[in-house]
N, C-alpha and C. Protein backbone atom coordinates (compact mmCIF):
# COMPACT_ATOMS: atom_id res chain seq x y z
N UNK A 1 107.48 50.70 74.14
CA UNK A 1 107.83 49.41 74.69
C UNK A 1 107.00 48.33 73.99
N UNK A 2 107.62 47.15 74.27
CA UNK A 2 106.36 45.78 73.20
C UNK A 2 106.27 45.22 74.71
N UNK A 3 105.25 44.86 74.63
CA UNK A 3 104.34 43.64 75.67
C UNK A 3 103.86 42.63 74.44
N UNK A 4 104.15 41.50 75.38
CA UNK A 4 103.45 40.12 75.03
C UNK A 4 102.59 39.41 75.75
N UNK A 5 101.98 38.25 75.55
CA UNK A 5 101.36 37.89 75.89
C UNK A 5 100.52 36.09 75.28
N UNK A 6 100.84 35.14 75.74
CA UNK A 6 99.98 33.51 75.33
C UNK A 6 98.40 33.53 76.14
N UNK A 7 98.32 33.39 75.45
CA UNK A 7 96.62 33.05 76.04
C UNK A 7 96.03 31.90 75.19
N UNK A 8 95.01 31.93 75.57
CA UNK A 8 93.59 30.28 74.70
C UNK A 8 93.02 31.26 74.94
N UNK A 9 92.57 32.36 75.26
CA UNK A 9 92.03 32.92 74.41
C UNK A 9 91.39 33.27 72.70
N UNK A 10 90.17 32.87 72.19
CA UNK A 10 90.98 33.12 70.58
C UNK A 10 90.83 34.06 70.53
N UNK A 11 91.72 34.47 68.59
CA UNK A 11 92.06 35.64 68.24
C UNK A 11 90.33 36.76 68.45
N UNK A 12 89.60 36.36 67.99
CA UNK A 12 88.59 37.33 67.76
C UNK A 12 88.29 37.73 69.24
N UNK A 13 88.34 36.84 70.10
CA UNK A 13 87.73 37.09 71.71
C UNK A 13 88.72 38.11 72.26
N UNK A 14 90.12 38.21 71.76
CA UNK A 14 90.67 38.90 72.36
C UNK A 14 90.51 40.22 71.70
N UNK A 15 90.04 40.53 70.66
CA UNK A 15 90.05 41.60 69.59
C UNK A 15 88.84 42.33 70.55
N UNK A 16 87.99 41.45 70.76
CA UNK A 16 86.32 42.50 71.35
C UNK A 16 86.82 42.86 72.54
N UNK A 17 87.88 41.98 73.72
CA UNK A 17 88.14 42.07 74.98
C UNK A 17 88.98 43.69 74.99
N UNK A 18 89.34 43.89 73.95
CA UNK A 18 90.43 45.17 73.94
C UNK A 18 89.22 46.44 73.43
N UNK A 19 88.90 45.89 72.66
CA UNK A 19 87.71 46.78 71.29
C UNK A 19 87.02 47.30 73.25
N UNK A 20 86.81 46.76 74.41
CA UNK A 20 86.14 47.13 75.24
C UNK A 20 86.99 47.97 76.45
N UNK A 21 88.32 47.33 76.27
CA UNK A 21 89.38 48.23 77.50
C UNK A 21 90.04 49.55 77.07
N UNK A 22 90.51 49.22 76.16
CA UNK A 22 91.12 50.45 76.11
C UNK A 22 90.16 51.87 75.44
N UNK A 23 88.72 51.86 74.75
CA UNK A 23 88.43 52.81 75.18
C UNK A 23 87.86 53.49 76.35
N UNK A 24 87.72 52.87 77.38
CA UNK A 24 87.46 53.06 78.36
C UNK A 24 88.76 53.70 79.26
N UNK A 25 90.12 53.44 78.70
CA UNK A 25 91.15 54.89 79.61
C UNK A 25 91.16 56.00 78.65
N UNK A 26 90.43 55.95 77.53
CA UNK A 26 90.04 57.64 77.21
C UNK A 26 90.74 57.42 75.38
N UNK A 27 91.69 56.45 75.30
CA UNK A 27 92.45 56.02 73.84
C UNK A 27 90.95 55.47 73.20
N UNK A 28 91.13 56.38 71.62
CA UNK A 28 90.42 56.19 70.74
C UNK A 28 90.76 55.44 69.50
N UNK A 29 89.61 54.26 69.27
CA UNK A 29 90.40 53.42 68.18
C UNK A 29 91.08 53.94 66.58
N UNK A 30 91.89 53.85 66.55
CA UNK A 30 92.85 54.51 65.04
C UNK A 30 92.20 53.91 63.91
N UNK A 31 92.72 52.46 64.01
CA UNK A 31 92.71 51.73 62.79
C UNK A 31 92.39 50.87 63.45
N UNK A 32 91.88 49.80 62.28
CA UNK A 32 91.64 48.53 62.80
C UNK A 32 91.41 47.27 61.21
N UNK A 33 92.03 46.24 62.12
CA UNK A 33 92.19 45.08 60.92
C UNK A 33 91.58 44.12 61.25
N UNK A 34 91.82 42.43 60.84
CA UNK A 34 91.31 41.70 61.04
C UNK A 34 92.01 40.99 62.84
N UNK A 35 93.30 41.02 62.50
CA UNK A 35 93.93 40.66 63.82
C UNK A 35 94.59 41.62 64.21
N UNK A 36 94.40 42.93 63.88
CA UNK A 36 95.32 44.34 64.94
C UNK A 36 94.08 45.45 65.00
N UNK A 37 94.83 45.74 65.82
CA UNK A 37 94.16 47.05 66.28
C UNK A 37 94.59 48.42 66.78
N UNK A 38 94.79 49.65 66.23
CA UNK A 38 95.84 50.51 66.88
C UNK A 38 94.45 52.00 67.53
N UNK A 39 95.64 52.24 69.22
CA UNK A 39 94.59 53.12 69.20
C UNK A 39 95.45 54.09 69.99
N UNK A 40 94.90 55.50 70.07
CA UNK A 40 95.26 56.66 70.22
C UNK A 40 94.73 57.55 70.75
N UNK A 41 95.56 58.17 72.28
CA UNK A 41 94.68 58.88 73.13
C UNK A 41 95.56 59.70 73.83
N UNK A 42 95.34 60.28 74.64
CA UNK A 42 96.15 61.87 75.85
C UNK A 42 97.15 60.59 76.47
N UNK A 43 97.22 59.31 76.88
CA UNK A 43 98.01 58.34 77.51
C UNK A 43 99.26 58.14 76.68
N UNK A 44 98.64 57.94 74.86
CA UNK A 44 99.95 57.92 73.74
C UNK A 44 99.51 56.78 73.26
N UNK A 45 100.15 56.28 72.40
CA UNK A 45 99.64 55.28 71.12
C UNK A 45 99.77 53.92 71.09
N UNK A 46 99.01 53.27 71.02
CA UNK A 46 99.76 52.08 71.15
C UNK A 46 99.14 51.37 69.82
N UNK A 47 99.50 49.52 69.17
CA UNK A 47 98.95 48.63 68.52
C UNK A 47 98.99 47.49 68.86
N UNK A 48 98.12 46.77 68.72
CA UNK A 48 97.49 45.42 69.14
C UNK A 48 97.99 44.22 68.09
N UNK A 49 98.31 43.35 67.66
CA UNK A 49 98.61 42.23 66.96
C UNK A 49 98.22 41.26 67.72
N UNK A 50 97.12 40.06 67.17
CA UNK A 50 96.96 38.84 67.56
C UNK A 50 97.41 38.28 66.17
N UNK A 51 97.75 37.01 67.33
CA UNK A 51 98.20 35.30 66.00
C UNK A 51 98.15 34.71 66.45
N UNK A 52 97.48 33.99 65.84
CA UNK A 52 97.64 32.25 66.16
C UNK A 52 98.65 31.56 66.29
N UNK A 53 98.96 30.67 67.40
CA UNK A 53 100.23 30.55 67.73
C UNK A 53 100.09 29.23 67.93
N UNK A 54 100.61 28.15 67.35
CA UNK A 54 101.20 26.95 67.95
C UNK A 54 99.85 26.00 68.57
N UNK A 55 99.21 25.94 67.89
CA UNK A 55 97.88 25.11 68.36
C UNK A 55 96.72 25.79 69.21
N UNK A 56 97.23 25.55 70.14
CA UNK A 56 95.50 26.50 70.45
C UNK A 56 95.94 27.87 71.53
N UNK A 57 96.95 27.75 71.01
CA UNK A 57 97.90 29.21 71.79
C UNK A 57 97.10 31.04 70.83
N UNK A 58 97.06 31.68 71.56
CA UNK A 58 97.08 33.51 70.77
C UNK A 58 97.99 34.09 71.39
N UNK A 59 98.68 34.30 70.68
CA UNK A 59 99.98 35.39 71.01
C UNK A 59 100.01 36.75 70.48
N UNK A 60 99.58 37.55 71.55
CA UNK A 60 99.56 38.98 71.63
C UNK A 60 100.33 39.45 71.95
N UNK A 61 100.50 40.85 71.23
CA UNK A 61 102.00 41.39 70.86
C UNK A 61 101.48 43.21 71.06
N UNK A 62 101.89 43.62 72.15
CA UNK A 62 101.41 45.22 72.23
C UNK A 62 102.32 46.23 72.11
N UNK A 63 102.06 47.22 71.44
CA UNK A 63 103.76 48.11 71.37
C UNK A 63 103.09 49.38 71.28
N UNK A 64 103.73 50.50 72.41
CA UNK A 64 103.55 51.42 72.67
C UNK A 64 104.43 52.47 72.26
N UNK A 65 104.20 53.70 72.06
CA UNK A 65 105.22 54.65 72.04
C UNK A 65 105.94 55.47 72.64
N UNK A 66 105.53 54.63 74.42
CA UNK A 66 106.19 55.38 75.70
C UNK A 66 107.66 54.66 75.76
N UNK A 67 107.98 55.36 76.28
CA UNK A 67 109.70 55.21 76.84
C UNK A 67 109.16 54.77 78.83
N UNK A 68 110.16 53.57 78.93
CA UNK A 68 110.05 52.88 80.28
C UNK A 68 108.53 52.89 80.56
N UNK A 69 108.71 52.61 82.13
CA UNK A 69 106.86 52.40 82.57
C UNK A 69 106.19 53.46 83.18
N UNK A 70 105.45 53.40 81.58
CA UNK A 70 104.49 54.59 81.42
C UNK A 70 102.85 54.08 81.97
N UNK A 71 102.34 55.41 82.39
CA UNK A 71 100.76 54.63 82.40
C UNK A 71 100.13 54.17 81.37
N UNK A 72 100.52 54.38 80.12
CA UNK A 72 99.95 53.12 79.35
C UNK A 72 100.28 51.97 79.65
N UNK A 73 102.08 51.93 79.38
CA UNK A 73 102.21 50.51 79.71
C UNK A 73 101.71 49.90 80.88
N UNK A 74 101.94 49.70 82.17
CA UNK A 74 101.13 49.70 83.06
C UNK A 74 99.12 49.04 83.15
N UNK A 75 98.82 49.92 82.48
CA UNK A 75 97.29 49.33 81.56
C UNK A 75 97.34 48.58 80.90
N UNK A 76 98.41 48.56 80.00
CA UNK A 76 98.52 47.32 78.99
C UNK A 76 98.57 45.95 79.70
N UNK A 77 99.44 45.96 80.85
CA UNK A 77 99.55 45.15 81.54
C UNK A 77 98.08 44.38 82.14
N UNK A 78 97.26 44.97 82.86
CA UNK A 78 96.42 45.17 83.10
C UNK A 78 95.27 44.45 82.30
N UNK A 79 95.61 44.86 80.95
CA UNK A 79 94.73 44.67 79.91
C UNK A 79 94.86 43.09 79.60
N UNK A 80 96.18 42.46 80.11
CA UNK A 80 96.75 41.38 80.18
C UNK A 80 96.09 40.48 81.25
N UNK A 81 96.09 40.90 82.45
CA UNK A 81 95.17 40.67 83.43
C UNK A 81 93.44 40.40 83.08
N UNK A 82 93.27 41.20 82.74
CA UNK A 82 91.79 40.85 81.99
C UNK A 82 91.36 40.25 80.62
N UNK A 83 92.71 39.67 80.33
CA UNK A 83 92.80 38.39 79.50
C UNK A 83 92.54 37.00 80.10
N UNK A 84 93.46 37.29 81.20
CA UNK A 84 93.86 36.06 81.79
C UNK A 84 92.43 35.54 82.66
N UNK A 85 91.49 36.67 82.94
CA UNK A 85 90.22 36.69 83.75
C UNK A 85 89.28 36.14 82.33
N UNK A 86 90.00 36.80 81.49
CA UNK A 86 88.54 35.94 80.17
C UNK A 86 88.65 34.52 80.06
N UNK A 87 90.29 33.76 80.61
CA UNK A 87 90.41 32.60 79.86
C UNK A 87 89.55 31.54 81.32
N UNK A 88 89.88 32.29 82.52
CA UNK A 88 89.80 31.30 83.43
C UNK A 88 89.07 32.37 84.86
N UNK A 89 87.53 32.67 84.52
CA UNK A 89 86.99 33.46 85.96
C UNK A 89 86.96 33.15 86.96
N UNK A 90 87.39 32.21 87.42
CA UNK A 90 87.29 31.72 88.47
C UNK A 90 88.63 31.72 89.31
N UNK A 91 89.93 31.95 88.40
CA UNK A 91 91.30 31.34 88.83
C UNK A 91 91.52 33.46 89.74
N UNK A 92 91.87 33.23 90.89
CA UNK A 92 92.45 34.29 91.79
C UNK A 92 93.95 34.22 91.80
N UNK A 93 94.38 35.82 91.53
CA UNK A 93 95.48 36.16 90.92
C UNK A 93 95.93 36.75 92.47
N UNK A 94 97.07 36.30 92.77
CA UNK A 94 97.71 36.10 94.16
C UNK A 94 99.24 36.83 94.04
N UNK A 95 99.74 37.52 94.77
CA UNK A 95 100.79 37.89 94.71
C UNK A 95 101.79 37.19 95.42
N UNK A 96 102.55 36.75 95.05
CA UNK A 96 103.88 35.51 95.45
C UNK A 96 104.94 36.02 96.29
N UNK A 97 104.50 37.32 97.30
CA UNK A 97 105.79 37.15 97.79
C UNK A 97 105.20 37.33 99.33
């Protein structure tokens, strides 16, 4: 599956923010570039792409090799969540219904 993602986050902040989550569900880093990152574990594979997007936008781009919602994807999500906690600690994430 691909996940996305806008943040103000920048690119490098989001590179260490991941470089710190995902080995921690047990995925070990593969490869790694200046703006990607691919990593690989018992959960299944995924890669990371940041870019600079449109002024002070980062647009992250995650693509996995699960079929529907897998517990990676799921984490990835997650991993999205603790983006959104890097850009703004203070802002409480509320469920709308």
């Amino acid at each position: 599956m691909r996940h996305f993602y806008r943040s103000q986050t920048l690119p490098a902040d989001v590179l260490v923010v991941a470089d710190r989550f995902f080995p921690e569900l047990g995925l070990s880093l593969v490869s790694s570039a200046p703006r990607a990152r691919a990593f690989s574990g018992a959960l299944g594979a995924l890669k990371l792409i940041v870019k600079a997007e449109g002024g002070h936008y980062t647009f992250v781009e995650v693509s996995t090799d699960q079929m529907g919602e897998s517990r990676l994807d799921r984490n990835v999500k997650k991993f999205f969540v603790a983006l959104h906690r890097a850009d703004d600690p203070l802002h409480a994430i509320d469920a709308s219904y």
